[in-house]
Protein backbone atom coordinates (compact mmCIF):
# COMPACT_ATOMS: atom_id res chain seq x y z
CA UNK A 1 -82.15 -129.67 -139.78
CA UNK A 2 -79.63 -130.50 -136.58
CA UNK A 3 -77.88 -127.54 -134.65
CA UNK A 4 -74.37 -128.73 -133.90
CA UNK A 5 -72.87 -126.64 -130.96
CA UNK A 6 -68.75 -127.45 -130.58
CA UNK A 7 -66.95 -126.54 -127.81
CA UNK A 8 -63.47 -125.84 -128.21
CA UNK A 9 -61.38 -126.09 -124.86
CA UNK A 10 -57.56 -124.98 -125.75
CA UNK A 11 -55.95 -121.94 -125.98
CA UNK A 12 -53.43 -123.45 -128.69
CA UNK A 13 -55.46 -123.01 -131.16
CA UNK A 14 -53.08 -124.26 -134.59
CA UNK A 15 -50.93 -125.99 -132.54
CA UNK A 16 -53.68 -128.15 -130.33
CA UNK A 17 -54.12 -131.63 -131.02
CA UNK A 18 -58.03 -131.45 -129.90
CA UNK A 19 -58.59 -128.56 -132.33
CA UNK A 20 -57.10 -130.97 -134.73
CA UNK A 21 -58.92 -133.81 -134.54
CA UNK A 22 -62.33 -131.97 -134.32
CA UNK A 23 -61.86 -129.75 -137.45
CA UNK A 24 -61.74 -133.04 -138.76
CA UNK A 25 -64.98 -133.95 -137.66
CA UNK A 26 -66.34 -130.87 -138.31
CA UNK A 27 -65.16 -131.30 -141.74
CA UNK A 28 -66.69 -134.33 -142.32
CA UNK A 29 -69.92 -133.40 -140.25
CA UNK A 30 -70.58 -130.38 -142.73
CA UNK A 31 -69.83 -132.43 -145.38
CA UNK A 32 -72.29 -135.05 -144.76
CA UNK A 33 -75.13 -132.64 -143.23
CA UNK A 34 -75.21 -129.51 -144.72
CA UNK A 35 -78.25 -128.43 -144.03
CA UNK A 36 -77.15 -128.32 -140.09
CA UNK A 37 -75.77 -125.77 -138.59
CA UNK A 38 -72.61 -125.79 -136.69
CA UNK A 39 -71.93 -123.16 -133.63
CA UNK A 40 -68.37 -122.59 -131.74
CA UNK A 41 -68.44 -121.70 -128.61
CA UNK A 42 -64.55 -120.77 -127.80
CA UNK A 43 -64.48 -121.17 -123.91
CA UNK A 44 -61.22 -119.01 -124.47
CA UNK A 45 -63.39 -116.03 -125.78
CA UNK A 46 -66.37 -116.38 -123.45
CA UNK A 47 -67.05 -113.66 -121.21
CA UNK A 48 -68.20 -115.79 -117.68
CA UNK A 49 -69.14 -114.08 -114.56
CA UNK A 50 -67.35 -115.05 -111.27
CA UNK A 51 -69.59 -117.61 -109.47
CA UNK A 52 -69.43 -115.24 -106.49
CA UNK A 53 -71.78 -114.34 -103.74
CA UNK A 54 -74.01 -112.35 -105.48
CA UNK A 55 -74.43 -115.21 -107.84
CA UNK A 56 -74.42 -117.88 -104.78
CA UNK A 57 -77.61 -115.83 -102.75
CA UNK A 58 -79.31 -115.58 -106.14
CA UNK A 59 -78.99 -119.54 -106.20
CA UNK A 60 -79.98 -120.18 -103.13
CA UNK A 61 -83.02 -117.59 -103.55
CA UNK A 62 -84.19 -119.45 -106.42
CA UNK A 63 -83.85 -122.82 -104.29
CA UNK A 64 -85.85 -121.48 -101.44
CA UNK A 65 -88.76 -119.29 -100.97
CA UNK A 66 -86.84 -116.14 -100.75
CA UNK A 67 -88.29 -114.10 -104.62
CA UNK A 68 -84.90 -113.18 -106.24
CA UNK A 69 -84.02 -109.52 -105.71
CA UNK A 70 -83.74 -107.43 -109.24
CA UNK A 71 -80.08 -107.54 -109.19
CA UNK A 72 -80.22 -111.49 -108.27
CA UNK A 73 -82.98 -111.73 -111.35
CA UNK A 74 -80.03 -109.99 -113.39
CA UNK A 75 -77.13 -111.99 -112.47
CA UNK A 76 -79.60 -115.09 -113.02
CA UNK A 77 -80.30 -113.99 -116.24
CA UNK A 78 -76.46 -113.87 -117.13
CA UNK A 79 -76.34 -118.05 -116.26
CA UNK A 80 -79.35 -118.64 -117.85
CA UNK A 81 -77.60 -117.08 -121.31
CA UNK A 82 -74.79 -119.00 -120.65
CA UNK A 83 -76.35 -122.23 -120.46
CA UNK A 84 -79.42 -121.41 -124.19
CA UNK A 85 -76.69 -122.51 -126.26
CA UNK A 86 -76.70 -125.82 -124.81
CA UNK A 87 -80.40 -126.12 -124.76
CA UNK A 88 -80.68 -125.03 -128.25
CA UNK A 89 -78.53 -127.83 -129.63
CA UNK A 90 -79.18 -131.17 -130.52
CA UNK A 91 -75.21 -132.57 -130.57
CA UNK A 92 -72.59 -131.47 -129.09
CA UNK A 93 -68.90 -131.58 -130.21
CA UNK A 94 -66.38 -131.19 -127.35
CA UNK A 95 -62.33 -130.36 -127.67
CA UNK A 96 -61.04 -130.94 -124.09
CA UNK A 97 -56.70 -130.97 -123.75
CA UNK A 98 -55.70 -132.69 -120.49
CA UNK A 99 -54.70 -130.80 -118.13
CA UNK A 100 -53.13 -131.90 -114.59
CA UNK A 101 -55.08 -134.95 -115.01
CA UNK A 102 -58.46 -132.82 -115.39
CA UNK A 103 -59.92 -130.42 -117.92
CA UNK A 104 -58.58 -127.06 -118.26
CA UNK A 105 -60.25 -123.99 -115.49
CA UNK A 106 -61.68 -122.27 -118.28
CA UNK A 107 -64.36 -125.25 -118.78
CA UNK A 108 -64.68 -125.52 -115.33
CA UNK A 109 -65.41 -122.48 -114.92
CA UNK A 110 -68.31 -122.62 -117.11
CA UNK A 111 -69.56 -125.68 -116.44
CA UNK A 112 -69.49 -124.35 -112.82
CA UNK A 113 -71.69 -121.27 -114.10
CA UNK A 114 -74.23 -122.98 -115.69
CA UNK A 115 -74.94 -126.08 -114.06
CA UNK A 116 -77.64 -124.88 -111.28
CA UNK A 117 -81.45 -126.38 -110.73
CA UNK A 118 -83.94 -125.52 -113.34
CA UNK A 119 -80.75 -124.28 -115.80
CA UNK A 120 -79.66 -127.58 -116.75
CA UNK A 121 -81.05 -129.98 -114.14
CA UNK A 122 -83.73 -130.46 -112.10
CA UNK A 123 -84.35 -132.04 -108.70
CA UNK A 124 -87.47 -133.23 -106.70
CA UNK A 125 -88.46 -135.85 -104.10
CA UNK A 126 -87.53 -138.55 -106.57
CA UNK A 127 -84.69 -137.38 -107.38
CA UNK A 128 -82.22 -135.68 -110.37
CA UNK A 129 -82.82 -134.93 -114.03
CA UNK A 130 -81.13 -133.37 -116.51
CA UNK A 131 -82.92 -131.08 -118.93
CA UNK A 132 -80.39 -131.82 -121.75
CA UNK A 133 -81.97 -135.18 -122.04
CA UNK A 134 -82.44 -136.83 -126.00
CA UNK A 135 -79.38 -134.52 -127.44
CA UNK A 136 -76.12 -136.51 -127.67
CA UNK A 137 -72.13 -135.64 -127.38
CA UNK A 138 -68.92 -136.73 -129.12
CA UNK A 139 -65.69 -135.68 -127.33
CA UNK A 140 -61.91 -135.58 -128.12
CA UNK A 141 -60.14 -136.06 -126.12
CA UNK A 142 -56.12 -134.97 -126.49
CA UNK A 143 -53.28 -135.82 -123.87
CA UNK A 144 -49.80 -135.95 -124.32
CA UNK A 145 -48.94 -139.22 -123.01
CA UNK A 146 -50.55 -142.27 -122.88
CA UNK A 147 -53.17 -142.16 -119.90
CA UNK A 148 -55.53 -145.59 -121.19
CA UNK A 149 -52.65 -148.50 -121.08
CA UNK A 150 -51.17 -150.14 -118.23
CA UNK A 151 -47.34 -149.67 -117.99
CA UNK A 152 -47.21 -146.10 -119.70
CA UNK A 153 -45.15 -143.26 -118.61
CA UNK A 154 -48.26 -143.06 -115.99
CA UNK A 155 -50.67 -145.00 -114.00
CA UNK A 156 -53.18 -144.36 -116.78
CA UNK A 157 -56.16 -145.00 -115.43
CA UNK A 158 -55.82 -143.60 -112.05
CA UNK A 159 -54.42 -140.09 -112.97
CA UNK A 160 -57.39 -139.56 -115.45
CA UNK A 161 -59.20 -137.43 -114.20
CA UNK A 162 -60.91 -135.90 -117.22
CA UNK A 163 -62.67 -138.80 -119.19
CA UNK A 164 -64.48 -139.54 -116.21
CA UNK A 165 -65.17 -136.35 -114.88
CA UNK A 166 -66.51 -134.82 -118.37
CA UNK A 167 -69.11 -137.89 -119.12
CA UNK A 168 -70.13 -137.75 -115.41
CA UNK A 169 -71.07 -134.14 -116.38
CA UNK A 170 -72.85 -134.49 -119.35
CA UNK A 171 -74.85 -137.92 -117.95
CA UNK A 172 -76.30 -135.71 -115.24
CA UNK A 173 -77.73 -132.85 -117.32
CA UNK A 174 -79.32 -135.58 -119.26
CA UNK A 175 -76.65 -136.22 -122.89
CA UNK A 176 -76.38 -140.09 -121.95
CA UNK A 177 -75.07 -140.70 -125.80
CA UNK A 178 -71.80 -140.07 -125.51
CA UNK A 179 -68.82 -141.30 -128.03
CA UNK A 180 -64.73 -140.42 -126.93
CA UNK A 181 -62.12 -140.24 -129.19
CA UNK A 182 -59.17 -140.07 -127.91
CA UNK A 183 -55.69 -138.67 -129.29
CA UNK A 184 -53.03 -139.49 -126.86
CA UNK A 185 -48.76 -139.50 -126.76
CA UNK A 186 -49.03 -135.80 -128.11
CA UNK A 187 -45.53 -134.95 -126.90
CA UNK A 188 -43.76 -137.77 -127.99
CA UNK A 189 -42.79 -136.76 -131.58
CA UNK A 190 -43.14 -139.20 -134.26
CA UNK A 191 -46.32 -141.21 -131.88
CA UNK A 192 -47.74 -138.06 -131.30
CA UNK A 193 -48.17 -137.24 -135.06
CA UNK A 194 -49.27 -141.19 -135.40
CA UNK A 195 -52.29 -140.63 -132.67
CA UNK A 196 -53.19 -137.52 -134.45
CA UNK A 197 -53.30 -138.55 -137.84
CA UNK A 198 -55.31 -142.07 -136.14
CA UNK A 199 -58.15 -139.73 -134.29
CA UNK A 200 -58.61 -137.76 -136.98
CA UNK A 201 -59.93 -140.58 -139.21
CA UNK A 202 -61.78 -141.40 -136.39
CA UNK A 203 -63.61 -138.39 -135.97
CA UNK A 204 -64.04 -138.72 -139.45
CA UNK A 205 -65.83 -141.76 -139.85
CA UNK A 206 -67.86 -140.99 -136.49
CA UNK A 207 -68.72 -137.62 -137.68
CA UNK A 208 -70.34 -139.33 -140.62
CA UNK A 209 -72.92 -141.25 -138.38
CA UNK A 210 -73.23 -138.58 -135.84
């Protein structure tokens, strides 16, 4: 038995074309594994502490010699919660809307939160590991216009700016499986409803095999 953790990333909850797409997968998922279990983690709903200086001396306390002060070993804890539902997993389903080219602040922000040495990465003399290694990741990825061909409304590739960033994250705490789907021309009526319909039987059939 497999413990499926999805992240969901928009606010628009019936209306969002990520939300969409990975009820779809979850659909299928469930349907093809149900002995796993499936967790949401709603980064909408999430209570997340300000990375501020509290947290910052208790990081650097914990990367130095310094012992952590009780309230630093309390504001610690508070990452270290953060970041268990990510160790307890072994797949991870991520919803992530584009937003100005990026991922929206409220992943950010938690991906700022819990991404520290010895919560979800190490470092030594030889150099960085990630301690998420041997779990893998599908993500959806929604847009509303067309950001992966030349000659769009954009200059794709170059204002993306969330593909990239999001696998960069999750190869350096260690998920180095990692499968996109992406559902793209969300505003533009009739195509919008085409790429929907499209990634959903996508995250279907990958859901499946996952």
């Amino acid at each position: 038995m497999a413990q499926l953790l999805y992240i969901e990333c928009s606010p628009r909850k019936q209306d969002s074309a990520s939300i969409e797409v990975c009820r779809a997968f979850l659909d299928a998922y469930g349907e093809t594994n149900p002995a796993d279990t499936i967790q949401t983690l709603d980064v909408w709903n999430l209570a997340m502490p300000e990375f501020d200086s509290h947290a910052m001396a208790a990081k650097y306390a914990g990367l130095g010699v310094t012992a952590r002060t009780p309230a630093q070993e309390s504001e610690w804890r508070r990452i270290e919660e953060l970041a268990a539902p990510f160790h307890a997993a072994d797949k991870f389903l991520f919803g992530i809307p584009l937003w100005n080219f990026g991922i929206p602040y409220k992943l950010k922000h938690l991906i700022d939160v819990i991404s520290h040495k010895d919560v979800l990465f190490t470092f030594d003399g030889t150099g960085f590991a990630g301690k998420l290694a041997g779990k893998k990741a599908a993500v959806v990825y929604a847009r509303g216009l067309d950001y992966s061909s030349p000659g769009s409304f954009t200059p794709a590739r170059e204002y993306d700016l969330q593909r990239p960033y999001v696998e960069m994250w999750l190869k350096f705490v260690g998920v180095t499986d990692v499968q996109g789907i992406l559902v793209e021309k969300t505003l533009l009526g009739a195509h919008g409803q085409s790429g929907r319909f499209e990634a959903a039987q996508e995250a279907r059939a990958l859901a499946r095999s996952f």
